[in-house]
Protein backbone atom coordinates (compact mmCIF):
# COMPACT_ATOMS: atom_id res chain seq x y z
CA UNK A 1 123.61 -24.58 -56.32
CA UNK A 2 120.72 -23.14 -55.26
CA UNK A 3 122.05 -20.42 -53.26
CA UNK A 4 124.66 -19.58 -56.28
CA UNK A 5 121.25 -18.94 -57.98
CA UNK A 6 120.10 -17.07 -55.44
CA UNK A 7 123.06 -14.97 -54.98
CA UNK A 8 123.09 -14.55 -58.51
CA UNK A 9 119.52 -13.20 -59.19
CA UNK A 10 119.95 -10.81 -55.92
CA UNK A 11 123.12 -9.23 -58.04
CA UNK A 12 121.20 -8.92 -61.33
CA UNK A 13 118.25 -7.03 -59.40
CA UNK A 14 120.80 -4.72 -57.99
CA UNK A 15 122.43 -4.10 -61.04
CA UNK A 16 118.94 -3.56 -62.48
CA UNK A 17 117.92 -0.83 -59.10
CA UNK A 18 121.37 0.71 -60.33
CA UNK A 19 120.46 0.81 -64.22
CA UNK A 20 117.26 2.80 -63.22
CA UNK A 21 118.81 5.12 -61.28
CA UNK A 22 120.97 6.11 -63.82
CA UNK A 23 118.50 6.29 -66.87
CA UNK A 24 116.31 8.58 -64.60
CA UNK A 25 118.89 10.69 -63.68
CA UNK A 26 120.36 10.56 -67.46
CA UNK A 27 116.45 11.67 -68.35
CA UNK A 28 116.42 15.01 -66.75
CA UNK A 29 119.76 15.56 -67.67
CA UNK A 30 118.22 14.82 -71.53
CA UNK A 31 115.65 17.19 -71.09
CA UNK A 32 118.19 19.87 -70.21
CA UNK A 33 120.47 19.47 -72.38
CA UNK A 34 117.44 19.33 -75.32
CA UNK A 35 115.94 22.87 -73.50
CA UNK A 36 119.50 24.45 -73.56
CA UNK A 37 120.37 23.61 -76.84
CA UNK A 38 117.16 24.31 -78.85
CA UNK A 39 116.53 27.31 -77.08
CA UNK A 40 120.41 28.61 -77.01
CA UNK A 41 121.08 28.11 -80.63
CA UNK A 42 118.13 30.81 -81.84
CA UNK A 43 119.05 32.70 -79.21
CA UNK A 44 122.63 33.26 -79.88
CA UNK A 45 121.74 33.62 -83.80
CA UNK A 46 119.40 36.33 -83.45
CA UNK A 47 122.14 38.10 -80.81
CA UNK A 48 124.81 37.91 -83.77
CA UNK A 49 123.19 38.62 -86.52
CA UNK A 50 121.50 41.88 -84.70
CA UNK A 51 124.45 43.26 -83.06
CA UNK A 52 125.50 46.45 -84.38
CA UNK A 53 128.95 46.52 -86.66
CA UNK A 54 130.58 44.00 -89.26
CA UNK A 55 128.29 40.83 -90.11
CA UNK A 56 129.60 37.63 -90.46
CA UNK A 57 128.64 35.81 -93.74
CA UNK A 58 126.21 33.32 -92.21
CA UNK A 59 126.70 30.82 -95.41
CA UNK A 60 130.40 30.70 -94.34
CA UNK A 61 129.14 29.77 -90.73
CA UNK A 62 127.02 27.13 -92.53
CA UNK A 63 130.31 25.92 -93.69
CA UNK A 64 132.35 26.18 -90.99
CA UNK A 65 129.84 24.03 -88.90
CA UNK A 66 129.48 21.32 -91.99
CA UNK A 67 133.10 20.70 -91.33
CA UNK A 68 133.15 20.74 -86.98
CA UNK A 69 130.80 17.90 -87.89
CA UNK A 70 132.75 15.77 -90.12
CA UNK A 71 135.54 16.16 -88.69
CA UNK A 72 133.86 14.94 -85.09
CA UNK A 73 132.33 12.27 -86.85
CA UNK A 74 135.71 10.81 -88.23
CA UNK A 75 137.11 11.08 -85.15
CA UNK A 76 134.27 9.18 -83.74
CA UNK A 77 134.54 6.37 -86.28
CA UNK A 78 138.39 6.25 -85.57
CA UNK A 79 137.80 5.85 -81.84
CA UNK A 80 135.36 2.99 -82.83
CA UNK A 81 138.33 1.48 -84.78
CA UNK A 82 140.50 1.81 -81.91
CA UNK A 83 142.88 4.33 -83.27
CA UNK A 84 143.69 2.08 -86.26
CA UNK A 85 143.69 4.81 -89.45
CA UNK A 86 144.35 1.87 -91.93
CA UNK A 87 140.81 -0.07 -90.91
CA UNK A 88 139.12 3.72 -90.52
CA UNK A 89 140.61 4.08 -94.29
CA UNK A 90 139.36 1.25 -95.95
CA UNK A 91 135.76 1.15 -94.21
CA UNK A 92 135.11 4.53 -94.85
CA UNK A 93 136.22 3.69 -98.58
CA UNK A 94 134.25 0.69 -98.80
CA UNK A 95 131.05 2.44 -97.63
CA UNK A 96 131.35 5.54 -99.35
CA UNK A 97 133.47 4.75 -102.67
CA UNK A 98 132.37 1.31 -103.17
CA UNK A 99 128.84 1.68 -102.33
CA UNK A 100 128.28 4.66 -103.90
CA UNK A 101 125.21 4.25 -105.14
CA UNK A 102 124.34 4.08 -101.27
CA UNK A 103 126.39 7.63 -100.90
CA UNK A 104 124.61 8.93 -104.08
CA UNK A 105 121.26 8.70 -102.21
CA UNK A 106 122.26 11.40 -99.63
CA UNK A 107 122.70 14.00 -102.38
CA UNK A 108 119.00 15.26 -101.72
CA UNK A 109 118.79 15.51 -98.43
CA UNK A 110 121.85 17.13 -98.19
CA UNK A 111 121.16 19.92 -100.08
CA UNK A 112 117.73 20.23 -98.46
CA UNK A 113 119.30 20.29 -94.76
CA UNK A 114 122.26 23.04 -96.06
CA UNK A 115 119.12 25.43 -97.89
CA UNK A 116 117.53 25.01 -94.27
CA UNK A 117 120.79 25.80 -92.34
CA UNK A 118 121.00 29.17 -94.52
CA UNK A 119 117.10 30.03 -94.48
CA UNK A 120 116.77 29.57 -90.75
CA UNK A 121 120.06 32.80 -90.54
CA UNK A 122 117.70 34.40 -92.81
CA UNK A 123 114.81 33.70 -90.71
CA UNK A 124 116.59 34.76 -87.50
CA UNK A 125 117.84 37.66 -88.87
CA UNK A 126 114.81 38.63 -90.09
CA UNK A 127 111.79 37.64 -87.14
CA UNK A 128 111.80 37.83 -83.41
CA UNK A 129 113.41 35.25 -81.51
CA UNK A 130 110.16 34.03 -80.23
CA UNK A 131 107.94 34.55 -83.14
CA UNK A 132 110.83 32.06 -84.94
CA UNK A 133 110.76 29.36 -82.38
CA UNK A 134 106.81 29.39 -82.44
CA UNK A 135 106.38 29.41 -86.18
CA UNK A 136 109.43 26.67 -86.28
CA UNK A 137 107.12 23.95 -85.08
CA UNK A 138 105.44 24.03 -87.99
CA UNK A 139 107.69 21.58 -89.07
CA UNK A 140 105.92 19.04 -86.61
CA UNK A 141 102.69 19.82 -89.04
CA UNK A 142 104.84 19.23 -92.13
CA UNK A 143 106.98 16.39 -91.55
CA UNK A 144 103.36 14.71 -89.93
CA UNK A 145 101.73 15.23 -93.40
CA UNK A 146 104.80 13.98 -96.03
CA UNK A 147 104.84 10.61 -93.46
CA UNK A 148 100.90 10.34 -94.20
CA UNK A 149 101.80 11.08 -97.84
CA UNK A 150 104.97 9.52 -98.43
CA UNK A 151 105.11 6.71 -95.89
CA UNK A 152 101.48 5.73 -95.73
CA UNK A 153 101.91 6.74 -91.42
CA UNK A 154 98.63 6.58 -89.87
CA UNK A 155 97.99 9.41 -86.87
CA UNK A 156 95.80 9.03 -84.00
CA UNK A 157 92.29 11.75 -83.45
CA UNK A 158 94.79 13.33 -80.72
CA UNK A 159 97.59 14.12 -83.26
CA UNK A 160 95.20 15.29 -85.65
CA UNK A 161 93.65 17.80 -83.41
CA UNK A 162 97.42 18.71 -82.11
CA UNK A 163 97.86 19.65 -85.88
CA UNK A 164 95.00 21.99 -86.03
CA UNK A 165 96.11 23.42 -83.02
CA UNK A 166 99.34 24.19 -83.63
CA UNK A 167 98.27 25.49 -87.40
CA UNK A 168 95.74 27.74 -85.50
CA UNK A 169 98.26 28.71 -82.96
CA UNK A 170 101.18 29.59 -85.44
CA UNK A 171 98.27 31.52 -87.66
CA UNK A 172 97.39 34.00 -84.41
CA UNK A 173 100.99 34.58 -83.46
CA UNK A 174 101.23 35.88 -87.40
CA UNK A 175 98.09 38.00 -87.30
CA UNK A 176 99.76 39.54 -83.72
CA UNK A 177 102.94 40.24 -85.14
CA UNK A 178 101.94 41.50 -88.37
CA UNK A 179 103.64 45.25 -89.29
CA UNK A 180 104.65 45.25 -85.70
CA UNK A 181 108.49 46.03 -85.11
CA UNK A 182 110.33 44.14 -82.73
CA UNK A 183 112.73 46.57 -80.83
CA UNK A 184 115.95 45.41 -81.13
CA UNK A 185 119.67 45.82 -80.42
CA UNK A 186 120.24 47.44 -83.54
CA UNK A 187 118.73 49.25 -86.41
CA UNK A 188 115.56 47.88 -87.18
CA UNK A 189 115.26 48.82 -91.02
CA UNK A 190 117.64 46.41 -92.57
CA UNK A 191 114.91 43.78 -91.35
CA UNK A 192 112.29 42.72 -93.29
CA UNK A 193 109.76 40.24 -91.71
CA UNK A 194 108.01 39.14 -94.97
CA UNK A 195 111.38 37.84 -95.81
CA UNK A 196 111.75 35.97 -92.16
CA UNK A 197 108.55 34.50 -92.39
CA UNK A 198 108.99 33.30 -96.07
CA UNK A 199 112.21 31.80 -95.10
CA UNK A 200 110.64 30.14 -92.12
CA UNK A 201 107.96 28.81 -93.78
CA UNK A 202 110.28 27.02 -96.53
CA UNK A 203 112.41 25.90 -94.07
CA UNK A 204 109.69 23.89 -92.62
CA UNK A 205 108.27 22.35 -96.10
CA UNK A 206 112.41 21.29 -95.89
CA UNK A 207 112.48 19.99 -93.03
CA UNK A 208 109.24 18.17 -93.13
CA UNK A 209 110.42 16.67 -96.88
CA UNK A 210 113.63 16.09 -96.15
CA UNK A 211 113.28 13.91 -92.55
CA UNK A 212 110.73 11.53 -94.67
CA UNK A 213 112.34 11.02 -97.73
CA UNK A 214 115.71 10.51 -95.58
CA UNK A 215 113.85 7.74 -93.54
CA UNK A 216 111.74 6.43 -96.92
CA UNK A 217 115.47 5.94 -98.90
CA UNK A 218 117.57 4.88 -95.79
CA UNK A 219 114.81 2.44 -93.94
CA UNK A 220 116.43 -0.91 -93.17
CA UNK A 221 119.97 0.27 -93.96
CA UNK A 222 122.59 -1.01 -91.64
CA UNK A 223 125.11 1.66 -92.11
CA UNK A 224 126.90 3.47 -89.07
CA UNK A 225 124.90 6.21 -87.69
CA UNK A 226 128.59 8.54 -87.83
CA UNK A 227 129.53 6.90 -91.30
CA UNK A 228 125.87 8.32 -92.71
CA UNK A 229 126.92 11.61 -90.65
CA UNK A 230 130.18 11.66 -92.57
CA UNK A 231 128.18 11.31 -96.34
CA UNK A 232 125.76 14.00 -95.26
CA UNK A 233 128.48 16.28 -94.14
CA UNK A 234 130.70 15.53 -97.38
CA UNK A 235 127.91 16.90 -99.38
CA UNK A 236 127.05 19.43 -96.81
CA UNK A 237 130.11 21.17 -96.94
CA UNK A 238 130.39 20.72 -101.20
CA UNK A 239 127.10 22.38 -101.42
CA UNK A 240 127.77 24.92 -98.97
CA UNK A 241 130.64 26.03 -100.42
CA UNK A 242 128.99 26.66 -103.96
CA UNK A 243 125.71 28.33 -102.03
CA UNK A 244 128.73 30.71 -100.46
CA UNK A 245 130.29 31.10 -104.02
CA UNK A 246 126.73 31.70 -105.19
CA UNK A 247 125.78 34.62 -102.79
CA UNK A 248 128.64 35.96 -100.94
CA UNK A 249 131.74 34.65 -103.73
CA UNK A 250 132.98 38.91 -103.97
CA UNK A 251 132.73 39.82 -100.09
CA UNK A 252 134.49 36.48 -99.08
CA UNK A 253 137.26 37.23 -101.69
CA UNK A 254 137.68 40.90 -100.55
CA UNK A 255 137.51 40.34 -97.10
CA UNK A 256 138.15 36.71 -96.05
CA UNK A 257 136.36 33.52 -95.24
CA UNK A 258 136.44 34.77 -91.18
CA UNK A 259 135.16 37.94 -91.70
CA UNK A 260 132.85 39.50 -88.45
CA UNK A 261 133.59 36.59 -86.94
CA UNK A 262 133.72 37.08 -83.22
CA UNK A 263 133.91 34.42 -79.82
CA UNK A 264 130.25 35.15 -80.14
CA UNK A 265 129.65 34.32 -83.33
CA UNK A 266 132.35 30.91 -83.07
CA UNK A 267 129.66 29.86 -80.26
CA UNK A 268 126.80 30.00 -82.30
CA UNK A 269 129.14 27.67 -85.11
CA UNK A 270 130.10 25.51 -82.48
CA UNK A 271 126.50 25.10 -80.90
CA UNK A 272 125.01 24.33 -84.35
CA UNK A 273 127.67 22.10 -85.10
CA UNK A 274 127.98 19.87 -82.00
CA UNK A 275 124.45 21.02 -80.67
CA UNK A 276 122.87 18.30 -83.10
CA UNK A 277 125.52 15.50 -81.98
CA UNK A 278 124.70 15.85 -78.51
CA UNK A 279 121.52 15.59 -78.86
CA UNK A 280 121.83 12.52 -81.05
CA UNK A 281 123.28 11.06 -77.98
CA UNK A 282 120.82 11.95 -75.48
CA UNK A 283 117.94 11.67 -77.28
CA UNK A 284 118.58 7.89 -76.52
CA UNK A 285 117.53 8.06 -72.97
CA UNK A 286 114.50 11.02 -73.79
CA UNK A 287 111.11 9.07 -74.53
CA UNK A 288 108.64 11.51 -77.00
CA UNK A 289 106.66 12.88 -74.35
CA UNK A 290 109.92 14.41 -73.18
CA UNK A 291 111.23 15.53 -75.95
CA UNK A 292 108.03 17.09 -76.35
CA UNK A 293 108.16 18.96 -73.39
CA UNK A 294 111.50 20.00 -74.21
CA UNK A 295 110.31 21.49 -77.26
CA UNK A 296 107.47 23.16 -75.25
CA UNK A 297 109.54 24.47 -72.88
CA UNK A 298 112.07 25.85 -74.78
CA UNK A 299 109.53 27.76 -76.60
CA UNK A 300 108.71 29.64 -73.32
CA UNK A 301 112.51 30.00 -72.36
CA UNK A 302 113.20 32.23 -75.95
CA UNK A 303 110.54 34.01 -75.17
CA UNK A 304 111.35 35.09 -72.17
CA UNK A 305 115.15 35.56 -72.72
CA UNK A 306 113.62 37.65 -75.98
CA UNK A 307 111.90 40.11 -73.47
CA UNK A 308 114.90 41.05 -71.43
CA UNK A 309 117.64 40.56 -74.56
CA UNK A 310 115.79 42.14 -77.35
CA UNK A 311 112.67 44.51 -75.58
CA UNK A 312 109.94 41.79 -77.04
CA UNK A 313 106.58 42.89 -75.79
CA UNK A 314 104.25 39.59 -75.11
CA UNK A 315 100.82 40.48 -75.54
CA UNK A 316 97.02 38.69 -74.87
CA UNK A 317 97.46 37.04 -78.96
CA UNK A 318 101.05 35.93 -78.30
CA UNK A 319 100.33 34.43 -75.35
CA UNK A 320 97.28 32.18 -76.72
CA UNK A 321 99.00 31.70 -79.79
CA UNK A 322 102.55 30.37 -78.04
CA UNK A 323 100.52 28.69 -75.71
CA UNK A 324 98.10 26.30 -78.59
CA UNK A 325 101.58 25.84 -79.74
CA UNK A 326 102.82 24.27 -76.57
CA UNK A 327 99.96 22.11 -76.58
CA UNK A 328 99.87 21.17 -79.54
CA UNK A 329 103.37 19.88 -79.22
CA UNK A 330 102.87 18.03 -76.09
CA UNK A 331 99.59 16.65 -77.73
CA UNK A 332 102.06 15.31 -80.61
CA UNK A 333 104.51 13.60 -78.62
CA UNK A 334 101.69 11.10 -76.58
CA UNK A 335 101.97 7.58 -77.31
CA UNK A 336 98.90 6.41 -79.65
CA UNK A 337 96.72 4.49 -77.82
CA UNK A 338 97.15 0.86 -78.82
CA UNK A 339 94.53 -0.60 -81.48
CA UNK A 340 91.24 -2.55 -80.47
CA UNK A 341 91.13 -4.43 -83.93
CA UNK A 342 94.51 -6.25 -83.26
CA UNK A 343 93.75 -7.84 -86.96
CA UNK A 344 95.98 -7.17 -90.32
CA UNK A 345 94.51 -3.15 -90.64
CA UNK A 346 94.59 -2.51 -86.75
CA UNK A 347 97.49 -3.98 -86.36
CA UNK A 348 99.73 -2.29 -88.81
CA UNK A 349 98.11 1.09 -87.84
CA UNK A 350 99.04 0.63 -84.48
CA UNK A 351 102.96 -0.27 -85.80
CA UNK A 352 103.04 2.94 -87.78
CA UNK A 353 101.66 4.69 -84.36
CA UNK A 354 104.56 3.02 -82.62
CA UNK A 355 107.26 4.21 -84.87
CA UNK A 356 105.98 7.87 -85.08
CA UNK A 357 107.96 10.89 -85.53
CA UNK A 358 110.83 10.63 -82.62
CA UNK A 359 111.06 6.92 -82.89
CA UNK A 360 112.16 6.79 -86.42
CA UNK A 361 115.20 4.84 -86.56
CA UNK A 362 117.45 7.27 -88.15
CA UNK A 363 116.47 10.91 -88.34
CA UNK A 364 118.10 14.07 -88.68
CA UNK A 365 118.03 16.11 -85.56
CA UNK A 366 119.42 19.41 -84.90
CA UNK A 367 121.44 18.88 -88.36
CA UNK A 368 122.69 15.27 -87.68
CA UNK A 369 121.58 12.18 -88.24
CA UNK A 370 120.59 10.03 -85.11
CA UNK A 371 120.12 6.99 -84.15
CA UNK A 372 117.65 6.31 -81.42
CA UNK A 373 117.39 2.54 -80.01
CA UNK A 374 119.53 0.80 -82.37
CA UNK A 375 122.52 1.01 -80.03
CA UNK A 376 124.76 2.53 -82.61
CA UNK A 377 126.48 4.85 -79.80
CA UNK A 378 126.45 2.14 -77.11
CA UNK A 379 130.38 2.09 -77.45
CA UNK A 380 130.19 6.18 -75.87
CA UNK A 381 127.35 5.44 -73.24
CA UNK A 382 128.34 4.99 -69.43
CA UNK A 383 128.36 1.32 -68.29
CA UNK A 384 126.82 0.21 -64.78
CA UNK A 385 127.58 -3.26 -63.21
CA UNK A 386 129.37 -4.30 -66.37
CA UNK A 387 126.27 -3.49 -69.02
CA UNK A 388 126.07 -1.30 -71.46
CA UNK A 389 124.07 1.26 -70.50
CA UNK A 390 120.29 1.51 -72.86
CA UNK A 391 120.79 -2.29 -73.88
């Protein structure tokens, strides 16, 4: 008996040395996969929307990438119901018909996340690649001040500071690129960088607004991560087709819902579409402090693809400016230390700490909503020694 024990336990370690193994490698391979995609999809959208000939109508790309999404997430949900449409059917009618009060809720968010998808084109089209994905992370500053608002989140003195730094960072990179042209693939003039930054700037109040309330009206819910996915991208694509109506209704109807679109431009739909999903997945095995340094570097990886892509010229300001911004974000992502009181304030200060920014358990990232450590995509993660992998 003993030595069945024995045996036993000397299996479970193994499978554990195995386990760890796995969810280190699976940690770098987070970390690239974050870098590629956060870095890649600005990238690619500044390339598009700069090269020379017919342009795309970016709120039909919004579209387009509203409906790779649900799509992929009713596939998902009919691969979770083993192929079966009739049980697909009825759940997704009982949780969004039946409970629609439940559905109603994602109304707001929704149309928050489709007026960012549109402002960050506008954005893009409008700044340097770099300048963008420095001034981006203000949203860090803004979604950090609706939690203190909205949520009653407490922050640590580091986080605080990381907030002042990145304000002061984002503020130099602004003074440094202000009336300075950014020499580009294509005619400079149609740009207008007041309009960039504005657009920036209100994307981030979005962002900030829309991650907390989504968190504040959805906390405790037990709904599918892909079936709240599905909701957001129902309304998604309803509002994005009346934004497209709205703005570009003539030039669609004279020259077609695919017009300028190239295998360039499909890659930069595809990435924004699926780029969030991804993420959602391996985000699961990326701890803040990596994420974080994902963010970091992929700061420093647009900039230097915007040197050799677009002629960007880094100077002394950009390079203090992009660099308080690294910091700052790295600053952000720590752990808060854990609280010396211990008692009824200490103690739920410390659980706000805990369940900061990237812990939240559902969030939008990338333009879907995630689920990180509630095991909602356990069914797609690899399996080692007969356990699911992240249980």
């Amino acid at each position: 008996m003993a030595g069945g024990n024995f045996t036993k336990a000397g299996e479970e370690r193994g499978v554990s040395r195995a386990q760890s193994e796995v969810n280190k490698k699976l940690k770098y391979i987070s970390l690239a996969v974050l870098v590629v995609q956060n870095a890649s999809l600005i990238l690619s959208i500044r390339f598009v929307r700069t090269l020379p000939g017919d342009r795309f109508y970016a709120t039909s790309a919004v579209v387009m990438a509203e409906v790779l999404k649900l799509l992929t997430c009713l596939l998902i949900i009919l691969l979770q119901k083993r192929l079966n449409v009739k049980d697909t059917v009825l759940s997704l009618y009982d949780s969004i018909v039946v409970q629609y009060k439940d559905t109603l809720k994602l109304a707001v968010p929704s149309l928050i996340y489709t007026l960012q998808n549109n402002l960050q084109y506008i954005a893009i089209s409008n700044l340097p690649a770099a300048t963008f994905q420095v001034t981006y992370q203000l949203k860090i500053l803004t979604t950090a001040l609706f939690s203190v608002l909205m949520l009653r989140k407490s922050l640590s003195r580091v986080q605080w500071v990381s907030l002042l730094l990145l304000f002061a960072g984002v503020a130099i990179v602004q003074v440094q690129q202000e009336g300075k042209k950014e020499t580009s693939v294509s005619d400079s003039s149609s740009q207008n960088y007041m309009v960039g930054l504005v657009a920036v700037v209100i994307s981030c109040l979005s962002s900030g607004f829309a991650g907390v309330y989504f968190e504040k009206i959805l906390k405790g819910s037990a709904a599918s991560v892909w079936v709240r996915n599905v909701q957001l991208g129902m309304f998604g694509t309803a509002l994005g087709l009346l934004g497209m109506w709205w703005n570009d209704g003539p030039g669609i109807a004279q020259n077609g819902f695919f017009f300028g679109y190239t295998s360039m431009v499909w890659c930069v739909i595809f990435n924004q579409a699926f780029g969030g999903l991804l993420v959602a997945v391996v985000v699961k095995y990326a701890d803040n402090i990596l994420k974080g340094f994902a963010t970091s570097f992929s700061i420093i990886v647009s900039t230097v693809a915007s040197v050799y892509l677009f002629g960007f010229h880094v100077d002394l300001m950009f390079t203090v400016g992009a660099g308080m911004v690294i910091g700052a974000v790295y600053m952000y992502s720590l752990p808060k230390p854990p609280s010396i009181l211990g008692g009824a304030g200490g103690g739920a200060s410390g659980a706000a700490g805990s369940e900061d920014e990237g812990k939240m358990g559902q969030s939008r990232n990338g333009g879907s909503l995630t689920s990180e450590g509630n095991g909602e995509m356990d069914s797609f993660l690899p399996k080692v020694g007969g356990k699911q992998k992240g249980s």
